[in-house]
C-alpha atoms as a PDB file:
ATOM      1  CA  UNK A   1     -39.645  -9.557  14.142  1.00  0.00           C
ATOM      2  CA  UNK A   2     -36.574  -9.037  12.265  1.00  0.00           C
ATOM      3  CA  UNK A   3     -33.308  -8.106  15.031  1.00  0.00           C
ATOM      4  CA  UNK A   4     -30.197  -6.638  12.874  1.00  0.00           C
ATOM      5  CA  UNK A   5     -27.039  -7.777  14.737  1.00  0.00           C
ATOM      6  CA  UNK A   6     -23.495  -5.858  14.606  1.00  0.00           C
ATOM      7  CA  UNK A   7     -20.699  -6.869  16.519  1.00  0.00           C
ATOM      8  CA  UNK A   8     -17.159  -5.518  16.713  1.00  0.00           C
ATOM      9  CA  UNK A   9     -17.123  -2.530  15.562  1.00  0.00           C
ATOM     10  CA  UNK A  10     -13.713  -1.065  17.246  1.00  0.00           C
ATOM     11  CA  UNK A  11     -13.858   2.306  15.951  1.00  0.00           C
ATOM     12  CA  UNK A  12     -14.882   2.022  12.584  1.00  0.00           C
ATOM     13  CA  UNK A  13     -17.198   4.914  12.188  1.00  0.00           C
ATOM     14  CA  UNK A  14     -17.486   4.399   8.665  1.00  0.00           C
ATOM     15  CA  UNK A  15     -18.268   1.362   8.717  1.00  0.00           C
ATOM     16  CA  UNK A  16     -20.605   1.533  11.220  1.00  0.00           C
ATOM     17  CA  UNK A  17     -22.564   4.378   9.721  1.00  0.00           C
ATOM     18  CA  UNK A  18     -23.389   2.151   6.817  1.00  0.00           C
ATOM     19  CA  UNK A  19     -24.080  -0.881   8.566  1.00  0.00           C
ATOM     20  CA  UNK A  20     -26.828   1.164  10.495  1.00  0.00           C
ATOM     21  CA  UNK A  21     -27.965   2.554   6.784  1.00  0.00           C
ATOM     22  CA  UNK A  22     -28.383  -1.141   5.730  1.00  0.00           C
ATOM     23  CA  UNK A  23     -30.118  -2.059   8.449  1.00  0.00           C
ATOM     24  CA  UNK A  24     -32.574   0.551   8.034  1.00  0.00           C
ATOM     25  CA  UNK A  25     -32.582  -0.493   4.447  1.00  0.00           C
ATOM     26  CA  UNK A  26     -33.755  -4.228   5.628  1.00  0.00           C
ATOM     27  CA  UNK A  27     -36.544  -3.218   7.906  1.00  0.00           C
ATOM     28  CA  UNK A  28     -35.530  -4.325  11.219  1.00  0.00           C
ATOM     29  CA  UNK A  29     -37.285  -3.455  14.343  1.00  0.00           C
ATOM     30  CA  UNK A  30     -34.574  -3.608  16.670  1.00  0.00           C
ATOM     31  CA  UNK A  31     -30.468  -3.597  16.354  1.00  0.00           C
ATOM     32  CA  UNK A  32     -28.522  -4.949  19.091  1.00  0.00           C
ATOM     33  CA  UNK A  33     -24.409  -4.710  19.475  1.00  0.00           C
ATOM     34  CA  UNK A  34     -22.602  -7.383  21.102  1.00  0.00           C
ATOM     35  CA  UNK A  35     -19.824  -4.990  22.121  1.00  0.00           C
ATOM     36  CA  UNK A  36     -15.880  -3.685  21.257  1.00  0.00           C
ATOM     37  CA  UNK A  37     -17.155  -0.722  19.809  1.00  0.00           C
ATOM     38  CA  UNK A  38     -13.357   0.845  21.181  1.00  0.00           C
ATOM     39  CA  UNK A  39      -9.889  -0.213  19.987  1.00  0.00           C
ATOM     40  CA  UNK A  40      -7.787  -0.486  16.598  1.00  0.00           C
ATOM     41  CA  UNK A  41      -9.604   2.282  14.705  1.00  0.00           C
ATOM     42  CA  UNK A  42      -9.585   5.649  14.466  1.00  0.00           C
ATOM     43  CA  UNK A  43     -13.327   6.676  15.589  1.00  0.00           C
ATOM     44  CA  UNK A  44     -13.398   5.428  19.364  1.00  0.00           C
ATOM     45  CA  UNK A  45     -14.977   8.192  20.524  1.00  0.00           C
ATOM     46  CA  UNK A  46     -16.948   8.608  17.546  1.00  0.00           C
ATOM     47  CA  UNK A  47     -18.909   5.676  17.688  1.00  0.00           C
ATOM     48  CA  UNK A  48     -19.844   5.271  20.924  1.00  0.00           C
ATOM     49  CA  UNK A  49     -21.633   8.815  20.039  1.00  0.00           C
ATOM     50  CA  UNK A  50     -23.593   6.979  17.242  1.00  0.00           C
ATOM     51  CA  UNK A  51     -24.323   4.158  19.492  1.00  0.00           C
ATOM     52  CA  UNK A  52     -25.876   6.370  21.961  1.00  0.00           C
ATOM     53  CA  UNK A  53     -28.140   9.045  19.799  1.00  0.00           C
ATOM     54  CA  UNK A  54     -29.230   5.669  18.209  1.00  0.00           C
ATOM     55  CA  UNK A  55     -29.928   4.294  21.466  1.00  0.00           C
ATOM     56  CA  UNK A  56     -28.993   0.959  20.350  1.00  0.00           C
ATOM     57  CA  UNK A  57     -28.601  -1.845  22.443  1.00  0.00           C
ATOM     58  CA  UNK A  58     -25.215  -2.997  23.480  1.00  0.00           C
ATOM     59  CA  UNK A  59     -23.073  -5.605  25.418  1.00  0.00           C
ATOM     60  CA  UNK A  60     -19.541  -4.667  27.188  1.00  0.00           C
ATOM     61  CA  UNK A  61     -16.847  -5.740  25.016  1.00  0.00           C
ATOM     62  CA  UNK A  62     -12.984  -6.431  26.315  1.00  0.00           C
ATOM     63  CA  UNK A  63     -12.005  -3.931  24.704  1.00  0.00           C
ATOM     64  CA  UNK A  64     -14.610  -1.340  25.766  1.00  0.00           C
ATOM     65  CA  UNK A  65     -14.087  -3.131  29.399  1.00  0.00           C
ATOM     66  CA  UNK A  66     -10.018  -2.513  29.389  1.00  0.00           C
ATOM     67  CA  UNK A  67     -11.143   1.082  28.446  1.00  0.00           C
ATOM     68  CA  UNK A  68     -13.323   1.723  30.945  1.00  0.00           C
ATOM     69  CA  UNK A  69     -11.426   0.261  33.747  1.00  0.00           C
ATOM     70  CA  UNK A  70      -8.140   1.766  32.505  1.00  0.00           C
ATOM     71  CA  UNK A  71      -6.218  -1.345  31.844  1.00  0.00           C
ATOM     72  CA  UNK A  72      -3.137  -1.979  30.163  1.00  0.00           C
ATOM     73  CA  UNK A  73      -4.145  -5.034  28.195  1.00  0.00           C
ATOM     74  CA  UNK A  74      -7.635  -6.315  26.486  1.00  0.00           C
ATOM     75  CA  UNK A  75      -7.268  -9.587  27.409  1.00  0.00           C
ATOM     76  CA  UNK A  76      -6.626 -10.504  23.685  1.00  0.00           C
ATOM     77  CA  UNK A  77      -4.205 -13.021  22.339  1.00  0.00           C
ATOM     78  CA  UNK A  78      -2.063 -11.558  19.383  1.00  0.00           C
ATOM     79  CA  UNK A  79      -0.146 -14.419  17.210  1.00  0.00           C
ATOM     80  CA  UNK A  80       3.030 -12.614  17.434  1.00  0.00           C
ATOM     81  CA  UNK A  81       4.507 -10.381  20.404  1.00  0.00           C
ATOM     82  CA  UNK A  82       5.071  -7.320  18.134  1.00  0.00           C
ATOM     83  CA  UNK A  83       1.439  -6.749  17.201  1.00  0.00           C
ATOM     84  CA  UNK A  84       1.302  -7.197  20.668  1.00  0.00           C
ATOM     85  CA  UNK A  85       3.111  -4.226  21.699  1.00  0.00           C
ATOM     86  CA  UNK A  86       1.307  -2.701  18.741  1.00  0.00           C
ATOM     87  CA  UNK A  87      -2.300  -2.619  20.299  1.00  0.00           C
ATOM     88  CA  UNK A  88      -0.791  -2.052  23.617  1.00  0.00           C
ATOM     89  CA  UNK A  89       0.239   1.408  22.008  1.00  0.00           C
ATOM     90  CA  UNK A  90      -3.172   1.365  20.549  1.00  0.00           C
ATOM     91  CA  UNK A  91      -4.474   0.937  23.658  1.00  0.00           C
ATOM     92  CA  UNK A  92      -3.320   4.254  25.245  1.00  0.00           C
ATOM     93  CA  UNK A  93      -4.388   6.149  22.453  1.00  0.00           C
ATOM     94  CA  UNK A  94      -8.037   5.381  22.669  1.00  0.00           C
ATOM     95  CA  UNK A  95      -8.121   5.505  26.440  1.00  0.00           C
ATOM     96  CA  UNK A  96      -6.807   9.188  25.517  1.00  0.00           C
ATOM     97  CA  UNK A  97      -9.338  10.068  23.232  1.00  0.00           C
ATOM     98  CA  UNK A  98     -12.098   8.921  25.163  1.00  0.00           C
ATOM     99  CA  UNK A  99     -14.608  11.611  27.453  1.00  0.00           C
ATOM    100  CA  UNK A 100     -14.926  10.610  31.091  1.00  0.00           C
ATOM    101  CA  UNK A 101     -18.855  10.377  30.289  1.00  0.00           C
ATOM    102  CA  UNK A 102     -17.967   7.899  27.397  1.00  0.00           C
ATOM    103  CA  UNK A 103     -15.757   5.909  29.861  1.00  0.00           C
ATOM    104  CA  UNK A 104     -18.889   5.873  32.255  1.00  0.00           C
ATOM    105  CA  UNK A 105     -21.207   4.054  29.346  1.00  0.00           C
ATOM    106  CA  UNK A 106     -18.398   1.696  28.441  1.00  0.00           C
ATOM    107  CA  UNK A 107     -18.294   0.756  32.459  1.00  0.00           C
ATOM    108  CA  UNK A 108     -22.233   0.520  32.212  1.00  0.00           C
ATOM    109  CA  UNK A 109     -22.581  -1.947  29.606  1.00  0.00           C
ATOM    110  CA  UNK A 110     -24.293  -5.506  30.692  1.00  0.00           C
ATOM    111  CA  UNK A 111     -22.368  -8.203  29.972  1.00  0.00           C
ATOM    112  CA  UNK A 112     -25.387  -9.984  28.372  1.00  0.00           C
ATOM    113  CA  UNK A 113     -28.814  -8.888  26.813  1.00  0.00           C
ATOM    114  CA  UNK A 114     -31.274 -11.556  26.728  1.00  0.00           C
ATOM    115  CA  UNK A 115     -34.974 -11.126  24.618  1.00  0.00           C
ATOM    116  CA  UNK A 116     -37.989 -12.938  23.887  1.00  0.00           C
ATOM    117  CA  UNK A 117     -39.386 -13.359  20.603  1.00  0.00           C
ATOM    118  CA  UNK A 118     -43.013 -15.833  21.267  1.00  0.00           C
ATOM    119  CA  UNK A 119     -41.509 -18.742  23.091  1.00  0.00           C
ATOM    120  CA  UNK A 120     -37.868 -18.138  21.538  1.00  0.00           C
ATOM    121  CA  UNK A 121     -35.009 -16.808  24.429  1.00  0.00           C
ATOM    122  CA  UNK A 122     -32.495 -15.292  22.810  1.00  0.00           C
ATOM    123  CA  UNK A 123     -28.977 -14.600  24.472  1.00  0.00           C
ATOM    124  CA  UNK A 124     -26.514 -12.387  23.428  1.00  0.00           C
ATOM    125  CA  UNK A 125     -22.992 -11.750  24.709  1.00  0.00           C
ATOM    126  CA  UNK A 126     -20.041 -10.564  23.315  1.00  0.00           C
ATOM    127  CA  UNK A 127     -17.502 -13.703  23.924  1.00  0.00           C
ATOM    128  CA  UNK A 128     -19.225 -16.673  25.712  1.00  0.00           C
ATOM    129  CA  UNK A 129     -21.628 -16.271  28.271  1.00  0.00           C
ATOM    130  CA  UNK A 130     -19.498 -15.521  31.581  1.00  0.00           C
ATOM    131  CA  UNK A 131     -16.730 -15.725  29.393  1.00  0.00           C
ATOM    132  CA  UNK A 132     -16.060 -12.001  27.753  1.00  0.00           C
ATOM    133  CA  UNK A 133     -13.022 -13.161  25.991  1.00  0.00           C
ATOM    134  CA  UNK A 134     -14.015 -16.743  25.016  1.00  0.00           C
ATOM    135  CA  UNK A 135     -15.042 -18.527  21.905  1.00  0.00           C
ATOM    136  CA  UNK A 136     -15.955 -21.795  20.977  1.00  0.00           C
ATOM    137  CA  UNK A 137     -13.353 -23.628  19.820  1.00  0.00           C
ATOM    138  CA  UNK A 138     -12.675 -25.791  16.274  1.00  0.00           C
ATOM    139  CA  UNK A 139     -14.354 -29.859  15.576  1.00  0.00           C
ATOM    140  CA  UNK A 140     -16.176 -29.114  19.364  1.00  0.00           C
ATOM    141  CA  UNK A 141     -18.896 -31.727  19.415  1.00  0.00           C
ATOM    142  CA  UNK A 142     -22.493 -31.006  18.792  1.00  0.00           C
ATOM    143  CA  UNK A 143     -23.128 -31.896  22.683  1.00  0.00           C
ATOM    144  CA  UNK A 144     -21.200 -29.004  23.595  1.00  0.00           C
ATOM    145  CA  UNK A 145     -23.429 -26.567  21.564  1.00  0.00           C
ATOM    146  CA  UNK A 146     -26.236 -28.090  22.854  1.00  0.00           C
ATOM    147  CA  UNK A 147     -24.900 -28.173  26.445  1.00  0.00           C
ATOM    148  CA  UNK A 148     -23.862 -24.703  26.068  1.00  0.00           C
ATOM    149  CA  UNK A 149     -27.548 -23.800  24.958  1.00  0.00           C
ATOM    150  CA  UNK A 150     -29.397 -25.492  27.543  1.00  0.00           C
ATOM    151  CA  UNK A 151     -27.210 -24.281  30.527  1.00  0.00           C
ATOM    152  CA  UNK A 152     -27.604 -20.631  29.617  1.00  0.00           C
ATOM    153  CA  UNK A 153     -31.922 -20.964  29.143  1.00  0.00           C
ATOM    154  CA  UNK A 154     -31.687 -20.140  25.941  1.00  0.00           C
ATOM    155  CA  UNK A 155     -32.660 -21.305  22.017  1.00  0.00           C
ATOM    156  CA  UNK A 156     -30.494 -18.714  20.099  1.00  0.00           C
ATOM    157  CA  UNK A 157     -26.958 -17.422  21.177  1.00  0.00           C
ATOM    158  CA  UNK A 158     -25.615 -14.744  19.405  1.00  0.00           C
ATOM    159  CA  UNK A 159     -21.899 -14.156  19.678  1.00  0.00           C
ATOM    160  CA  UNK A 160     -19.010 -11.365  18.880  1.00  0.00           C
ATOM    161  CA  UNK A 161     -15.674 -11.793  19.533  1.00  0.00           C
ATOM    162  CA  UNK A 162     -14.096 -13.675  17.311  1.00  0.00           C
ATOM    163  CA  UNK A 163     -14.904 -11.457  14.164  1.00  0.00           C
ATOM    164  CA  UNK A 164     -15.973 -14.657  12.306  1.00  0.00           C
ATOM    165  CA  UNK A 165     -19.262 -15.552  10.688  1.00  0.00           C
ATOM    166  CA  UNK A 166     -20.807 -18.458  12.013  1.00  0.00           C
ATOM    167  CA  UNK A 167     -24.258 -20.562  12.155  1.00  0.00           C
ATOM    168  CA  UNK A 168     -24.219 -23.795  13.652  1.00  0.00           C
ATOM    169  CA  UNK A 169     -28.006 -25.126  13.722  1.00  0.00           C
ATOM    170  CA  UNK A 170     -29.124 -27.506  16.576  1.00  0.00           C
ATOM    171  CA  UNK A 171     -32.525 -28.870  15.988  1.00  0.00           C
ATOM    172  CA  UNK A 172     -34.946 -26.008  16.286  1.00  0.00           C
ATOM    173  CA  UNK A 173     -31.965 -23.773  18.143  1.00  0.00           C
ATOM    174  CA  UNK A 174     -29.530 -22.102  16.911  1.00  0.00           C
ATOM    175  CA  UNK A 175     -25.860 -20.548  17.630  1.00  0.00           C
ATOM    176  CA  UNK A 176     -24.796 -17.169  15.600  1.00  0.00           C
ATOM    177  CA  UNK A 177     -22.068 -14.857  14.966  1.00  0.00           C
ATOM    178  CA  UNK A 178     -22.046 -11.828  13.033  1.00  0.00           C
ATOM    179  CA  UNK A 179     -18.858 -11.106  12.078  1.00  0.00           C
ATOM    180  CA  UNK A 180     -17.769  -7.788  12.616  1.00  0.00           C
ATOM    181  CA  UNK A 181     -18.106  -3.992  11.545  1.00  0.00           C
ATOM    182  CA  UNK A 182     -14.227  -3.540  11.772  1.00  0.00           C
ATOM    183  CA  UNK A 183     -12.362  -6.793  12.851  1.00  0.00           C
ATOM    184  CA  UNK A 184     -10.894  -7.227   9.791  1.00  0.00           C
ATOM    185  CA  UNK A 185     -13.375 -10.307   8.684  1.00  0.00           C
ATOM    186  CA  UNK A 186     -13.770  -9.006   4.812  1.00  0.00           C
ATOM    187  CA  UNK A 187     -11.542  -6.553   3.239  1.00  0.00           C
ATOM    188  CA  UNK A 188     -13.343  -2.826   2.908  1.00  0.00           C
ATOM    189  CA  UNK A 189     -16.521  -4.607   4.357  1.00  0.00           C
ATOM    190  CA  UNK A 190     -18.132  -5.203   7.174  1.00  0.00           C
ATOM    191  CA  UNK A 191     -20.502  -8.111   7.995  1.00  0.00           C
ATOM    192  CA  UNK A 192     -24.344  -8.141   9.789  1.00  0.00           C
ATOM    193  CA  UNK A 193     -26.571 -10.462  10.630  1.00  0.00           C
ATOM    194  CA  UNK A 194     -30.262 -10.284  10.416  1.00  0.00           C
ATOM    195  CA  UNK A 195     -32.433 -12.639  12.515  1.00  0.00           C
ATOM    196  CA  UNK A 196     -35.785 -13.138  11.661  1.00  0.00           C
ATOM    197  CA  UNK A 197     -38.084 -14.472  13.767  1.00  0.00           C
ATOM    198  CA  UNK A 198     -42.222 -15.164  13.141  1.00  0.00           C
ATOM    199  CA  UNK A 199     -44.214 -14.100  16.119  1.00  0.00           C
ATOM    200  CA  UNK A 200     -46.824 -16.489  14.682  1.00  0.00           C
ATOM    201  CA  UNK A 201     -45.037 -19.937  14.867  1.00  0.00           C
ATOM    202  CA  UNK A 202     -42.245 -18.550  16.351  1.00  0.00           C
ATOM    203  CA  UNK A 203     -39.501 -20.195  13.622  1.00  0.00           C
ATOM    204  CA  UNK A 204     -36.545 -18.447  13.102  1.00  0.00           C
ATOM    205  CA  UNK A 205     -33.829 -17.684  10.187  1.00  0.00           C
ATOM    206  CA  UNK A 206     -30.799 -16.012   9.595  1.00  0.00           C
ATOM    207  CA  UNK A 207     -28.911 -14.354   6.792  1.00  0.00           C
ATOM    208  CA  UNK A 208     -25.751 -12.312   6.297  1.00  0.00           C
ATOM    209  CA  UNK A 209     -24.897  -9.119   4.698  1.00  0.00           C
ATOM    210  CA  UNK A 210     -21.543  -7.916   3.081  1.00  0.00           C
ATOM    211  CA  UNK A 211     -21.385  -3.657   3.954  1.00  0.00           C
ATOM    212  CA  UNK A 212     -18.804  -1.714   2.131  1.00  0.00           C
ATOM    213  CA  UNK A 213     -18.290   1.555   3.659  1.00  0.00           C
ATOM    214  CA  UNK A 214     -16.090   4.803   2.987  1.00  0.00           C
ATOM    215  CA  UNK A 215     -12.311   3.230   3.182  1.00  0.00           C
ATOM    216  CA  UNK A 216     -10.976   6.116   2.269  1.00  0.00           C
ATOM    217  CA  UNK A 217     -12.275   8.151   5.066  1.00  0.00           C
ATOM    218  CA  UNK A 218     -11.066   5.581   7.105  1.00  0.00           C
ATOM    219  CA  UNK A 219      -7.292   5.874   6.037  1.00  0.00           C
ATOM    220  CA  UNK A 220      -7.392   9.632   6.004  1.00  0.00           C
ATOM    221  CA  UNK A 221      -8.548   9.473   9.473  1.00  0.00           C
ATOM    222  CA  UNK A 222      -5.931   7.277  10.388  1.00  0.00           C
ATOM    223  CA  UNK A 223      -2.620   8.502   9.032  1.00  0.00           C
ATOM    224  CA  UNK A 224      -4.244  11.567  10.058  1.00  0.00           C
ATOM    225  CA  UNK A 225      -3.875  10.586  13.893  1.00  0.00           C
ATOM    226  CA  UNK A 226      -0.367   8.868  13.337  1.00  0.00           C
ATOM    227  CA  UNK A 227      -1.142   5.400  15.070  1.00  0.00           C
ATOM    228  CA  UNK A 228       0.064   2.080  14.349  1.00  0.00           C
ATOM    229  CA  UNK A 229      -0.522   1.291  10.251  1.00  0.00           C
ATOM    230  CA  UNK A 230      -0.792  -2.722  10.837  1.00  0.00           C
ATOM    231  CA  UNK A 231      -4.481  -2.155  11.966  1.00  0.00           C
ATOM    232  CA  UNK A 232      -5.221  -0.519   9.215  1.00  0.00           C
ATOM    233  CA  UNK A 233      -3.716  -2.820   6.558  1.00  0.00           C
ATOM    234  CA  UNK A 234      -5.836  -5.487   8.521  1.00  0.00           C
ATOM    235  CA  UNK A 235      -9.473  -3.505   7.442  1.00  0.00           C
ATOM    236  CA  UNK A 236      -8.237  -2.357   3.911  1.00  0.00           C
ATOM    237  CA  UNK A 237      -6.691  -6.171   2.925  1.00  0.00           C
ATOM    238  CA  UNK A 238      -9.155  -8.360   5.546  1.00  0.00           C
ATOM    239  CA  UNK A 239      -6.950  -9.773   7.913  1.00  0.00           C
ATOM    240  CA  UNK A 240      -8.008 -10.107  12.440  1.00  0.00           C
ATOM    241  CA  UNK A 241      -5.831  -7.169  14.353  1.00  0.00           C
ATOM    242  CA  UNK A 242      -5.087  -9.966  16.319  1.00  0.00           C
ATOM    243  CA  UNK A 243      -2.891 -11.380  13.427  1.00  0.00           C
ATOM    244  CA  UNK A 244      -5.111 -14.255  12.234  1.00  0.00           C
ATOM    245  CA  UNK A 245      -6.265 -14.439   8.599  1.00  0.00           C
ATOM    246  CA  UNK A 246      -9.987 -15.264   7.893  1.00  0.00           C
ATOM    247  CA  UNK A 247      -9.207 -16.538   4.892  1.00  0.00           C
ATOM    248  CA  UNK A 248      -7.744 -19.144   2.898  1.00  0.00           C
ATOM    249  CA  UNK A 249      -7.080 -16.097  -0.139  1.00  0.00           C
ATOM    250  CA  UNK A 250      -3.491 -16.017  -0.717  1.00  0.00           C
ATOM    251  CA  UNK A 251      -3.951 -13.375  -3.073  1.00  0.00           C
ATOM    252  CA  UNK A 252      -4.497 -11.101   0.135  1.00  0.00           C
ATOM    253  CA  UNK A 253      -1.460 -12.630   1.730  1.00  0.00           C
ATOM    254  CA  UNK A 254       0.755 -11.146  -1.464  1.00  0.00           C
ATOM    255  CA  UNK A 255      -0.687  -7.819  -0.993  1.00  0.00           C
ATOM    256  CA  UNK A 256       0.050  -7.295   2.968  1.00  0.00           C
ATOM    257  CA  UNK A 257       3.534  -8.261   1.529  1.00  0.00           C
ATOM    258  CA  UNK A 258       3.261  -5.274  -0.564  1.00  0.00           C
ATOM    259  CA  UNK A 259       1.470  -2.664   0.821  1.00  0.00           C
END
């Protein structure tokens, strides 16, 4: 069974649109979302609509959960103040954009989706389980993954959140992150993961895929709307909304200097 994973995806329509393409593309029998399908882009709206006709699984988000409850603040931590105020701004604007039915799916979302694949349990969330806005931190020790796998009954753990790839294999089990459809994790890309598991012996892989989709469509969309520009130098050049680079690529660096 081979389960295409997106994460992420705040309002990237574009980029969401060919992620689903690709997917298609690789075969998969099922796609699941692990959530923030709202905030920083353009498309809220949008994509939830794509979400939906696609009848795609999906996990609440903080950012579709500060949408749907009307609050002020995602819960995200922003390396600087300004970019602060930025997505606070940011904020408002998608709450305004989005349809009261739209705001009652975003309030509807589970805040985990769990599967069975033969004997492998599979949990996915969109932070840390019971944590929506967590994420495991840097040099944690391998006990802690495998803690954190055997208190939440589970041999894979998919995560979103943090808009950074990520496999870290433990034994037999696994934890994964996708990256994300428009966090900023590649410039003019987004990233999926597709997990493949045998129904037969029940073993289990992972790869990656790099998804360029329709920048310009973004932009036009979003100068069109007038919102804040340093969200979308973050998806053209690569770089977290949040203000963190994913990337050691100074080259990148020079150009947010420039553009």
């Amino acid at each position: 069974m081979k389960i295409g994973i997106i994460s992420d995806i705040h309002g990237n329509l574009p980029g969401l649109d060919a992620c689903l393409k690709a997917l298609a593309e690789e075969g998969v029998d099922q796609i699941v979302c692990l959530g923030d399908l709202v905030q920083f882009g353009p498309f809220p709206s949008e994509v939830i609509d794509l979400l939906q006709r696609n009848d795609i699984d999906t996990v609440q988000g903080n950012c579709d959960r500060a949408v749907a409850k009307g609050r002020d603040n995602t819960g995200n931590l922003f390396e600087n103040l300004h970019w602060e105020h930025l997505a606070a701004d940011m904020l408002q604007w998608t709450k305004d954009q989005i349809t009261p039915e739209q705001k009652k799916y975003l309030k509807k979302l589970p805040a985990e989706l769990r599967y069975k694949v033969g004997s492998r349990r599979i949990l996915c969330v969109h932070g840390l389980p019971g944590n929506i806005c967590g994420s495991i931190q840097p040099n944690v020790t391998n006990e802690v993954y495998d803690l954190m796998l055997e208190r939440n009954s589970c041999d894979i753990l998919v995560l979103g959140h943090t808009h950074e790839m990520l496999l870290q294999p433990r034994g037999s089990r696994m934890i994964i992150n996708p990256g994300s459809v428009g966090g900023g994790t590649l410039p003019g890309e987004a990233t999926v993961a597709v997990l493949d598991i045998s129904e037969a012996n029940t073993t289990a892989s992972i790869c990656w895929h790099r998804i360029p989709f329709d920048t310009i469509l973004y932009e036009k969309k979003y100068r069109h709307e007038d919102i804040p520009e340093t969200f979308l130098k973050c998806i053209l050049l690569g770089r977290d909304p949040r203000g963190k680079w994913h990337t050691d690529d100074y080259t990148r660096r020079q150009k947010w200097a420039e553009l």
